[in-house]
PDB file of N, CA and C in Angstrom:
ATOM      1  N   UNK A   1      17.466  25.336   6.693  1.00  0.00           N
ATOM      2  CA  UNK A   1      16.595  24.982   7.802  1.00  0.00           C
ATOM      3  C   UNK A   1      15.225  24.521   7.280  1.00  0.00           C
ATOM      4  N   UNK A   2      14.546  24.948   6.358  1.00  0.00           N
ATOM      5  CA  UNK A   2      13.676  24.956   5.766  1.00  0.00           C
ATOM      6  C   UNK A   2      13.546  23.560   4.773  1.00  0.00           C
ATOM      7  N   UNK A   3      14.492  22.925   4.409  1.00  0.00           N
ATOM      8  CA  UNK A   3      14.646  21.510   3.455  1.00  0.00           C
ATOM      9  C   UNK A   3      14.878  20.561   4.903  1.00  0.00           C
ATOM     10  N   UNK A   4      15.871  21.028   6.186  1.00  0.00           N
ATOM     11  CA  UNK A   4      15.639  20.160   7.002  1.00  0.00           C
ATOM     12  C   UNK A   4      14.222  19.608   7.493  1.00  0.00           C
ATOM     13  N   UNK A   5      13.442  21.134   7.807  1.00  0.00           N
ATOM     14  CA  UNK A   5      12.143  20.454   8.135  1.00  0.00           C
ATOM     15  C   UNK A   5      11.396  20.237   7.457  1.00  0.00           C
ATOM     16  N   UNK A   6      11.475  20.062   6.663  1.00  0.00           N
ATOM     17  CA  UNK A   6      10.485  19.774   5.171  1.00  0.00           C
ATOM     18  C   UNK A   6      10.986  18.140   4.987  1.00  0.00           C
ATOM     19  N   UNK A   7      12.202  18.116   5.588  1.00  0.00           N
ATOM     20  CA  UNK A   7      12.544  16.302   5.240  1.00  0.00           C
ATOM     21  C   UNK A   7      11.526  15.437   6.436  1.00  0.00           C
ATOM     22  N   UNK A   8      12.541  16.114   7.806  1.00  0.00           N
ATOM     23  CA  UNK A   8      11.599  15.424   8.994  1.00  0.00           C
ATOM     24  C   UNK A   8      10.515  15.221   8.945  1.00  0.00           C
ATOM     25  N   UNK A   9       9.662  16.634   8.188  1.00  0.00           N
ATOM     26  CA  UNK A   9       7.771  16.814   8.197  1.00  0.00           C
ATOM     27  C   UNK A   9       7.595  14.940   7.125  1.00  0.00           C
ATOM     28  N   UNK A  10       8.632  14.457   6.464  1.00  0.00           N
ATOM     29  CA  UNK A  10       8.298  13.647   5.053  1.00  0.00           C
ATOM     30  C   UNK A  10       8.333  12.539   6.348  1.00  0.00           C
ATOM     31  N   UNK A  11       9.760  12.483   6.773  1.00  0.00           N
ATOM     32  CA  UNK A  11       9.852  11.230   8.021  1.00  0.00           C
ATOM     33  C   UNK A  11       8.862  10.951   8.208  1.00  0.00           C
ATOM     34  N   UNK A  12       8.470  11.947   8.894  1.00  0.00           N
ATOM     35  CA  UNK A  12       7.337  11.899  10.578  1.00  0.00           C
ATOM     36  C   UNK A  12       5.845  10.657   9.981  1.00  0.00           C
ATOM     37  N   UNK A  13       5.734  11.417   8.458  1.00  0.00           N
ATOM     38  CA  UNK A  13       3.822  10.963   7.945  1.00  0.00           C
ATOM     39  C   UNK A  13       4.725   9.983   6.903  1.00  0.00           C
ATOM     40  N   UNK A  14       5.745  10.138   6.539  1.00  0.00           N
ATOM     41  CA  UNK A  14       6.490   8.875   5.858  1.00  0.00           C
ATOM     42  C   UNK A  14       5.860   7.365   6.466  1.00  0.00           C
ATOM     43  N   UNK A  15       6.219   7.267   8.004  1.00  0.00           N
ATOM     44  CA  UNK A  15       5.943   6.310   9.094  1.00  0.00           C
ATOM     45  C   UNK A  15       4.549   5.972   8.958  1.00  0.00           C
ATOM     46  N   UNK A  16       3.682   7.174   9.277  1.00  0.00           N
ATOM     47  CA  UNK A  16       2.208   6.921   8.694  1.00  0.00           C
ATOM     48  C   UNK A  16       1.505   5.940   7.713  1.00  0.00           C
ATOM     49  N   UNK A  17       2.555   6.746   6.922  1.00  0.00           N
ATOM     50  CA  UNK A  17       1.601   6.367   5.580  1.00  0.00           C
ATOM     51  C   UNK A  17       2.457   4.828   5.024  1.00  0.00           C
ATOM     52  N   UNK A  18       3.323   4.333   5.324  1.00  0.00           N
ATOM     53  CA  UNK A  18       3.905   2.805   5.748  1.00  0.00           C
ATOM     54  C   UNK A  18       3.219   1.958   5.889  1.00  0.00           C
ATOM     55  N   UNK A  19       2.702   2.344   7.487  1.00  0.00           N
ATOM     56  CA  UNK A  19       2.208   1.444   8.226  1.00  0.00           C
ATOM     57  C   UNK A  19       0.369   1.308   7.081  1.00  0.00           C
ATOM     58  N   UNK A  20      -0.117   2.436   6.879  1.00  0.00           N
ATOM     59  CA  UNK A  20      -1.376   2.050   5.776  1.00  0.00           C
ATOM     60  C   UNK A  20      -0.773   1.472   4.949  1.00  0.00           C
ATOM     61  N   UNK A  21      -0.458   1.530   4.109  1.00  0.00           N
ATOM     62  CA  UNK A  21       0.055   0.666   3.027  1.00  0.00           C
ATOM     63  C   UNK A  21       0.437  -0.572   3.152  1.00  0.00           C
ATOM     64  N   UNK A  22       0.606  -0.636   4.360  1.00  0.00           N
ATOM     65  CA  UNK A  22       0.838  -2.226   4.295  1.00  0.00           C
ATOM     66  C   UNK A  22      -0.109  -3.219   4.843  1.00  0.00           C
ATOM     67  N   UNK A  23      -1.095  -2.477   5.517  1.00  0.00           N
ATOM     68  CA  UNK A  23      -2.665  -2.599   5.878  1.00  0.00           C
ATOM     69  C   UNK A  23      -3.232  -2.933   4.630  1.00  0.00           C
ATOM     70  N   UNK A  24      -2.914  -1.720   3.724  1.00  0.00           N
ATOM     71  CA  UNK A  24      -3.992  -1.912   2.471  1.00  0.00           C
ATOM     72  C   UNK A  24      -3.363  -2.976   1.829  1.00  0.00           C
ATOM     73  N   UNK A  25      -2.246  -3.024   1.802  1.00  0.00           N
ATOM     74  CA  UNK A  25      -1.574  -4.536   0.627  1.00  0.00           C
ATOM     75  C   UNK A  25      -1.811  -5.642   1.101  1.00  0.00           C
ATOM     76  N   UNK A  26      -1.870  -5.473   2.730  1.00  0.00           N
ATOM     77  CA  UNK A  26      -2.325  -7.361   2.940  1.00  0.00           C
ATOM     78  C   UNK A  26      -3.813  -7.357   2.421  1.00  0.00           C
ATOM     79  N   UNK A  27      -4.674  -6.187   2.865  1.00  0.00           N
ATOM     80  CA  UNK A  27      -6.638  -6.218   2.626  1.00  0.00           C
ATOM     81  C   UNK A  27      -6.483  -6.857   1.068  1.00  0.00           C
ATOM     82  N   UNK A  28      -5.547  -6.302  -0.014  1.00  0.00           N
ATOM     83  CA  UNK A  28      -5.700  -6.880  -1.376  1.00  0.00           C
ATOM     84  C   UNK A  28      -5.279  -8.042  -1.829  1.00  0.00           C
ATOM     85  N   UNK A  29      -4.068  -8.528  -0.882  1.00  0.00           N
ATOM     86  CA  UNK A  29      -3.862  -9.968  -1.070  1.00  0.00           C
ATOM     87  C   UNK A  29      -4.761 -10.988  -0.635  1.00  0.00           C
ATOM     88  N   UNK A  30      -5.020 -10.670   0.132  1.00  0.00           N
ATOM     89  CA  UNK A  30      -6.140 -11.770   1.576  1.00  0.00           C
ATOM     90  C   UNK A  30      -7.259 -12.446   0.832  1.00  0.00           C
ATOM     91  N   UNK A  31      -8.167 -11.680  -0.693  1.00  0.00           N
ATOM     92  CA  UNK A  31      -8.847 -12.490  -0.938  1.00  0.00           C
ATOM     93  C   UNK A  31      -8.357 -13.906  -1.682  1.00  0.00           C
ATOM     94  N   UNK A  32      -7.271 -13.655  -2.309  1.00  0.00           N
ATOM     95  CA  UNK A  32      -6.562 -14.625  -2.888  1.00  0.00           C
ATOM     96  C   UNK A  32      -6.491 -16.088  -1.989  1.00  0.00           C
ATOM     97  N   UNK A  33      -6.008 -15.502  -0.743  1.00  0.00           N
ATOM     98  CA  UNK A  33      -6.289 -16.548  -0.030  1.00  0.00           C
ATOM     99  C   UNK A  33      -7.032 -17.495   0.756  1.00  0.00           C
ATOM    100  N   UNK A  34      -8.300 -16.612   0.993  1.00  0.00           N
ATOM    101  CA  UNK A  34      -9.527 -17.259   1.743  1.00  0.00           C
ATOM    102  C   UNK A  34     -10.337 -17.455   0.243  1.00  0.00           C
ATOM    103  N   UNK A  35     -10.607 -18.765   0.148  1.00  0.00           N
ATOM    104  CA  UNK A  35     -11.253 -19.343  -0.731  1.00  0.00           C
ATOM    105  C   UNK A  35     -12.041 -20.427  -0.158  1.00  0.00           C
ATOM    106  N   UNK A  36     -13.421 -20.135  -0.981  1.00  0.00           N
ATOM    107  CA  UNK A  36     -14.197 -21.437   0.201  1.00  0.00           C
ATOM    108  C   UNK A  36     -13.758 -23.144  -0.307  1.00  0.00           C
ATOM    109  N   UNK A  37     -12.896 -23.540  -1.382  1.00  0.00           N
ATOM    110  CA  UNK A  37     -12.861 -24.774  -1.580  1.00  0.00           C
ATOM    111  C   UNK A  37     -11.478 -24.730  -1.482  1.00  0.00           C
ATOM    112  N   UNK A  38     -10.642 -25.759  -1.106  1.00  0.00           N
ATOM    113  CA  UNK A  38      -8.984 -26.036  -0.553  1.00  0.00           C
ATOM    114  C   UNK A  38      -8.155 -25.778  -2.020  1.00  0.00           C
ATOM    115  N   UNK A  39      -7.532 -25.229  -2.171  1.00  0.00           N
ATOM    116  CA  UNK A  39      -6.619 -25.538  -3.277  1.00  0.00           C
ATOM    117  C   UNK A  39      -5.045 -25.345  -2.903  1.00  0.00           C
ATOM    118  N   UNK A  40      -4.210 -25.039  -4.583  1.00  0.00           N
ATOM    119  CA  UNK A  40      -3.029 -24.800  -4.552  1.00  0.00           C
ATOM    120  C   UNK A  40      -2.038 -23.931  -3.818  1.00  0.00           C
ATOM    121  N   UNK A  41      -1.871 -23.396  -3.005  1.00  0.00           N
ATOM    122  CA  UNK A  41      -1.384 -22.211  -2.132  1.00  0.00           C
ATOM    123  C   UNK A  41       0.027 -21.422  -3.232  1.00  0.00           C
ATOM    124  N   UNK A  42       0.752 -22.438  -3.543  1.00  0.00           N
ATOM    125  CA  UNK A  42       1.354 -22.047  -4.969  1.00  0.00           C
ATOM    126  C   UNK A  42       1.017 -21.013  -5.479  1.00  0.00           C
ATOM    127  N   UNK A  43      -0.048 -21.897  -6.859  1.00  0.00           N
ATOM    128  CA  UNK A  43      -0.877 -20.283  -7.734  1.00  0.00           C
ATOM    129  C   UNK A  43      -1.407 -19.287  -6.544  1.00  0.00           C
ATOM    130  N   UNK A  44      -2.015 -19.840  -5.517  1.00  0.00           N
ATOM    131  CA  UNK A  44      -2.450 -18.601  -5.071  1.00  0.00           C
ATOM    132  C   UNK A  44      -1.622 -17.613  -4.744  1.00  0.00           C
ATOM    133  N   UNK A  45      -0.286 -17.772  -4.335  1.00  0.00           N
ATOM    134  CA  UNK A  45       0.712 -16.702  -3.800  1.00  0.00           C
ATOM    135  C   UNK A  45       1.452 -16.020  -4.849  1.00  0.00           C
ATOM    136  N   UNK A  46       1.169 -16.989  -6.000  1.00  0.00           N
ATOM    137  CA  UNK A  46       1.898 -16.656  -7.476  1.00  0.00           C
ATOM    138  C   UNK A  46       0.914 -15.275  -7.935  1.00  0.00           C
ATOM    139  N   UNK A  47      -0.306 -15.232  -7.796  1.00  0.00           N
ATOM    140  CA  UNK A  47      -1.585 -14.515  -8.217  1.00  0.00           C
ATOM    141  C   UNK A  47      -1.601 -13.671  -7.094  1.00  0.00           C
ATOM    142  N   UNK A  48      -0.862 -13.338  -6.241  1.00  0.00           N
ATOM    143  CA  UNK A  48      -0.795 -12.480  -5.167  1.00  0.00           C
ATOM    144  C   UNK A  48      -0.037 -11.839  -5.395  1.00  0.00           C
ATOM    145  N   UNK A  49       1.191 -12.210  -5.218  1.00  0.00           N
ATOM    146  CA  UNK A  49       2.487 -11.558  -5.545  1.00  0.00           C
ATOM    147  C   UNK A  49       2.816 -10.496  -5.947  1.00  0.00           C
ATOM    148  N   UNK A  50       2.317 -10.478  -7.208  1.00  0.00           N
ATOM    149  CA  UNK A  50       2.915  -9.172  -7.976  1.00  0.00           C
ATOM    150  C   UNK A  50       1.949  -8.078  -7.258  1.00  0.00           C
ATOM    151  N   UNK A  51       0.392  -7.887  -7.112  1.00  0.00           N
ATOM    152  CA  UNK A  51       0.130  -6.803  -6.449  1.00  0.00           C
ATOM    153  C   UNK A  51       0.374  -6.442  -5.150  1.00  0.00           C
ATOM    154  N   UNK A  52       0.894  -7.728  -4.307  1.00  0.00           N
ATOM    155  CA  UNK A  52       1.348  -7.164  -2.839  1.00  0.00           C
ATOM    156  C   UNK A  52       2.827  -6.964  -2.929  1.00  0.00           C
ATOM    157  N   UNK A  53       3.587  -7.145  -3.853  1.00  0.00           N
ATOM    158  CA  UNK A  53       5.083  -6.289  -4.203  1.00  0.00           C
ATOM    159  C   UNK A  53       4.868  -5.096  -4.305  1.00  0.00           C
ATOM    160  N   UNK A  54       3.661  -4.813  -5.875  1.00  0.00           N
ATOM    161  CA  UNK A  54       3.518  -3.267  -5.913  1.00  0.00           C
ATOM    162  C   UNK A  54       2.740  -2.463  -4.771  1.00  0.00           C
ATOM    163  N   UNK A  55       2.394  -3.095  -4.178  1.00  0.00           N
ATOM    164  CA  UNK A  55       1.947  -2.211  -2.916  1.00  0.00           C
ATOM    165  C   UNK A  55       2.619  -1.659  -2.095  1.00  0.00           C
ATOM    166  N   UNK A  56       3.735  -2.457  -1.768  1.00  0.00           N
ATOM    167  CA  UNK A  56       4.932  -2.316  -0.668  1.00  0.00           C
ATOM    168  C   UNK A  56       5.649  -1.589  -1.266  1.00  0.00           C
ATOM    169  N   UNK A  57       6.310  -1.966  -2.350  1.00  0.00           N
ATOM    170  CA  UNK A  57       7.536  -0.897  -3.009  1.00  0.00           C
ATOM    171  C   UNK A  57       6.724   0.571  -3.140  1.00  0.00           C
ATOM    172  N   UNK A  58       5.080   0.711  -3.639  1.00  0.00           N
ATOM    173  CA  UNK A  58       4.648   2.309  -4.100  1.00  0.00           C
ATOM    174  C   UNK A  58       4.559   2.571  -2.456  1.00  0.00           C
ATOM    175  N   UNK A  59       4.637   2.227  -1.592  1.00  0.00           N
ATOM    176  CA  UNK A  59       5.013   2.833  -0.003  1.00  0.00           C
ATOM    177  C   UNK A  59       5.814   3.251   0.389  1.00  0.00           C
ATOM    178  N   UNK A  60       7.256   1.994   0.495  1.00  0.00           N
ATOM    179  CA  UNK A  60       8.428   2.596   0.862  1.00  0.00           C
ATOM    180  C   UNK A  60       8.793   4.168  -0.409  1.00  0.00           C
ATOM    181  N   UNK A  61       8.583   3.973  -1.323  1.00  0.00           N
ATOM    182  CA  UNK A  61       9.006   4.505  -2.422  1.00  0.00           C
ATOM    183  C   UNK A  61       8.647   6.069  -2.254  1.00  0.00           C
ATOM    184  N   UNK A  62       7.242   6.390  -2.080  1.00  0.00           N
ATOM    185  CA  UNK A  62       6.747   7.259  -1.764  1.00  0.00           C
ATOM    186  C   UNK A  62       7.054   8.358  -0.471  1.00  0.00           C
ATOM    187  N   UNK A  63       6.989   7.326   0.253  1.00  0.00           N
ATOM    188  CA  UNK A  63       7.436   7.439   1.980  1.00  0.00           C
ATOM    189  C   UNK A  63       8.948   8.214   2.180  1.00  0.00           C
ATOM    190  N   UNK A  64       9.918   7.966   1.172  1.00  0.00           N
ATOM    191  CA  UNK A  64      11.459   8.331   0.800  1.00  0.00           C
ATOM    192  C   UNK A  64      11.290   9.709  -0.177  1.00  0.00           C
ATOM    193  N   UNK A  65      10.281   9.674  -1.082  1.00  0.00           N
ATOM    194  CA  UNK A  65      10.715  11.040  -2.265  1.00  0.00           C
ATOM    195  C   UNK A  65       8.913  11.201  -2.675  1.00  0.00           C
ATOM    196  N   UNK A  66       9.128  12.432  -2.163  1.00  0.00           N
ATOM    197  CA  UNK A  66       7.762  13.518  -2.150  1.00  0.00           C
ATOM    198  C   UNK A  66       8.193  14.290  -3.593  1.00  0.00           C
ATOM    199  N   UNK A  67       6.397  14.280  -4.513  1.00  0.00           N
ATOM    200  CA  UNK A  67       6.843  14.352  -5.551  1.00  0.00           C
ATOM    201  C   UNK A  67       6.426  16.457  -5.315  1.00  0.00           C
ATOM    202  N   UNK A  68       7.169  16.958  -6.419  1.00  0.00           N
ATOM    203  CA  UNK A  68       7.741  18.444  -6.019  1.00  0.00           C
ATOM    204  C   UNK A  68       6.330  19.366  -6.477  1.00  0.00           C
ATOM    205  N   UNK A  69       6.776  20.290  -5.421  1.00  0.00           N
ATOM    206  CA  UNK A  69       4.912  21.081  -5.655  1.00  0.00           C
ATOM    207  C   UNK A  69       3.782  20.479  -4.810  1.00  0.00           C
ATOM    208  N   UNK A  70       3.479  19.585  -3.673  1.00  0.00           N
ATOM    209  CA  UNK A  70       2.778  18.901  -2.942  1.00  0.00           C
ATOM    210  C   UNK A  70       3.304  18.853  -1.755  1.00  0.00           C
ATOM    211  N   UNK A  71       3.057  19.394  -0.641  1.00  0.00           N
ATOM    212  CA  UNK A  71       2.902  19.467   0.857  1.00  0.00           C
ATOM    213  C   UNK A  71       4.044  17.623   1.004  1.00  0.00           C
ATOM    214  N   UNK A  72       4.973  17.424   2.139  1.00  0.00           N
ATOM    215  CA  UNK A  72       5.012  16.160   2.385  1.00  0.00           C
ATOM    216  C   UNK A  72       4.085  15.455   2.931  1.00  0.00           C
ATOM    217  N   UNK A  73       3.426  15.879   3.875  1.00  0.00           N
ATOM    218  CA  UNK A  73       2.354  15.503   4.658  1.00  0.00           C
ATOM    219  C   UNK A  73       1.428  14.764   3.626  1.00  0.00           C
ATOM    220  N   UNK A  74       0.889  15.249   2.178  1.00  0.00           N
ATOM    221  CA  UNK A  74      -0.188  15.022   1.282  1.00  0.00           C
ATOM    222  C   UNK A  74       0.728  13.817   0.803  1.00  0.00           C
ATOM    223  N   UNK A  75       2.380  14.318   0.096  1.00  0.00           N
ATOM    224  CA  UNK A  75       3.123  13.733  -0.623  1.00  0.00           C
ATOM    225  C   UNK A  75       2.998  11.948  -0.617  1.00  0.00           C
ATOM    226  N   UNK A  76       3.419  11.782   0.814  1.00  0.00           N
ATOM    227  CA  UNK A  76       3.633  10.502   1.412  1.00  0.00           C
ATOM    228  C   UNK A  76       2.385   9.951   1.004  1.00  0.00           C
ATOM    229  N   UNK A  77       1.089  10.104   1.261  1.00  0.00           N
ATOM    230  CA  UNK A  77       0.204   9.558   1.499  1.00  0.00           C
ATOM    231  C   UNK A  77      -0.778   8.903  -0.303  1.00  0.00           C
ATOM    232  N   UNK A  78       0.297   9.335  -1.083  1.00  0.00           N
ATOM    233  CA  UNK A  78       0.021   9.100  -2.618  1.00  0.00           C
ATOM    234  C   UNK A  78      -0.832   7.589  -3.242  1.00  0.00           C
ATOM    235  N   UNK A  79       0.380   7.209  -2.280  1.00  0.00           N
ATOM    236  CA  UNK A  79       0.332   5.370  -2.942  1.00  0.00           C
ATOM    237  C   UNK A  79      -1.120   4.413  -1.525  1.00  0.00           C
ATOM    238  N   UNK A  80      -1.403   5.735  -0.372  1.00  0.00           N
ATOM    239  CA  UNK A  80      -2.503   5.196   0.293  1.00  0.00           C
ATOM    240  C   UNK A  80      -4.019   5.112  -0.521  1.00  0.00           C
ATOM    241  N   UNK A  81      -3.452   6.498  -0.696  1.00  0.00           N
ATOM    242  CA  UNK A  81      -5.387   6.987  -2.459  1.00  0.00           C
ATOM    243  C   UNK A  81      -4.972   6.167  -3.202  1.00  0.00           C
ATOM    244  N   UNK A  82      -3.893   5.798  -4.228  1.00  0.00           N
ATOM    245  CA  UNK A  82      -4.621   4.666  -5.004  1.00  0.00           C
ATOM    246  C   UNK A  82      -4.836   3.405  -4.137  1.00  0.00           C
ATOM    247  N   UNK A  83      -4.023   2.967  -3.020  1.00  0.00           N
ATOM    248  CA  UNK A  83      -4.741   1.325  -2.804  1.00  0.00           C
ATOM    249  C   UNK A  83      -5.906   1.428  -1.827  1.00  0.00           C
ATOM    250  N   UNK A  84      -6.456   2.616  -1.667  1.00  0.00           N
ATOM    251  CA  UNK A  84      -7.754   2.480  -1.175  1.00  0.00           C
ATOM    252  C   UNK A  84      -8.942   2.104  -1.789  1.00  0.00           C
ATOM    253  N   UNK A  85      -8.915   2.354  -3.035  1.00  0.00           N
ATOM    254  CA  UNK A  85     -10.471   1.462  -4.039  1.00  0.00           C
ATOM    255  C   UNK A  85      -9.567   0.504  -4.338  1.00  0.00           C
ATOM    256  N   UNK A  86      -8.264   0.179  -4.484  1.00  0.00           N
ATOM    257  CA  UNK A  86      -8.539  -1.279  -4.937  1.00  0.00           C
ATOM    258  C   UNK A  86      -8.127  -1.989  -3.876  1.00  0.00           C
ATOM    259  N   UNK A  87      -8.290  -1.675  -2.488  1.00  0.00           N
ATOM    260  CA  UNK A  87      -8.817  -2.746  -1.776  1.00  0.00           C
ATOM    261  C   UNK A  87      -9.635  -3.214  -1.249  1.00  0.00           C
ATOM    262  N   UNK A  88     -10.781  -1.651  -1.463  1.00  0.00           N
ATOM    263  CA  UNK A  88     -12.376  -1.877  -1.182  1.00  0.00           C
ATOM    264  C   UNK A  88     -12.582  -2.494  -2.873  1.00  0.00           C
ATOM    265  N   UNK A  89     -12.015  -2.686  -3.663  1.00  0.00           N
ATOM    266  CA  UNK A  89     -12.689  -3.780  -5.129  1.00  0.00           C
ATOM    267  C   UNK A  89     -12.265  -5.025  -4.779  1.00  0.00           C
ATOM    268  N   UNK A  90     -10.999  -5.186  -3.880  1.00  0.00           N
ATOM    269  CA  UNK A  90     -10.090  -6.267  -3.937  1.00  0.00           C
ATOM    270  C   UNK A  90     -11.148  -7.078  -2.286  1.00  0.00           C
ATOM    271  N   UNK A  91     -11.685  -6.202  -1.577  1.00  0.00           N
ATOM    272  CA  UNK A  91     -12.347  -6.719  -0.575  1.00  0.00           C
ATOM    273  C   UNK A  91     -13.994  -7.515  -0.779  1.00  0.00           C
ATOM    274  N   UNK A  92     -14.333  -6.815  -2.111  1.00  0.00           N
ATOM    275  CA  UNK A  92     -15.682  -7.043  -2.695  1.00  0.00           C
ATOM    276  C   UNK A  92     -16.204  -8.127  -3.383  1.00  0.00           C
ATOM    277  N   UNK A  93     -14.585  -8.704  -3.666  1.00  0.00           N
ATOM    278  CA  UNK A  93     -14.515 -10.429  -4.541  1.00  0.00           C
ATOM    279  C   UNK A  93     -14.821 -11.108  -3.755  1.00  0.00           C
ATOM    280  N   UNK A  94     -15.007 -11.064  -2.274  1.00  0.00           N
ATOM    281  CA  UNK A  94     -15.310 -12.305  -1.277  1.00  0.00           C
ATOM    282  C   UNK A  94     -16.479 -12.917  -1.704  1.00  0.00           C
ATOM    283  N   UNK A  95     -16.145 -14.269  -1.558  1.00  0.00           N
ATOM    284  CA  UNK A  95     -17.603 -14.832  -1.521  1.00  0.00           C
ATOM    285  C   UNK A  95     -17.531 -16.041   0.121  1.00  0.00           C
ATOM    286  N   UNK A  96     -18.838 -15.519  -0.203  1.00  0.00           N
ATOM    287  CA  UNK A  96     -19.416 -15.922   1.437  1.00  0.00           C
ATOM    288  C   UNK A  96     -20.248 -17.213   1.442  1.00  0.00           C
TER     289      UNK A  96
END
């Protein structure tokens, strides 16, 4: 009974912590794309890519397997603490 609700408790903030993560992975891609002079959309999605993959996969990934010794509730929310500074660094490249 106790691994059942310990899974659901992962579900429930699993969903949570998803939906941030994928908030924070577009905030880190986005500067790539607003650029004040027109260019290649190509390189730019090429130069995107790989960190808005790893954003998405350390979500779902997380969201599925809570690492052991850590609350699920905290568990899930792993891969939100790291892409929170790098999307306030990834938000800071704007130029205006």
């Amino acid at each position: 009974a106790e691994a059942a609700r310990r899974r659901y408790e992962q579900i429930r903030w699993g969903r949570v912590s998803v939906i941030a993560t994928n908030v924070l992975t577009l905030t880190i891609a986005l500067p790539f794309f607003l650029t004040r002079t027109p260019g290649n959309v190509l390189n730019q999605s090429l130069r995107a890519a790989p960190l808005a993959m790893g954003g998405l996969l350390a979500g779902v990934m997380a969201s599925s397997a809570s690492p052991p010794g850590i609350p699920p509730q905290l568990g899930v929310f792993l891969p939100v603490l790291i892409l929170a500074p790098i999307a306030a660094a990834s938000l800071s490249t704007w130029r205006t």
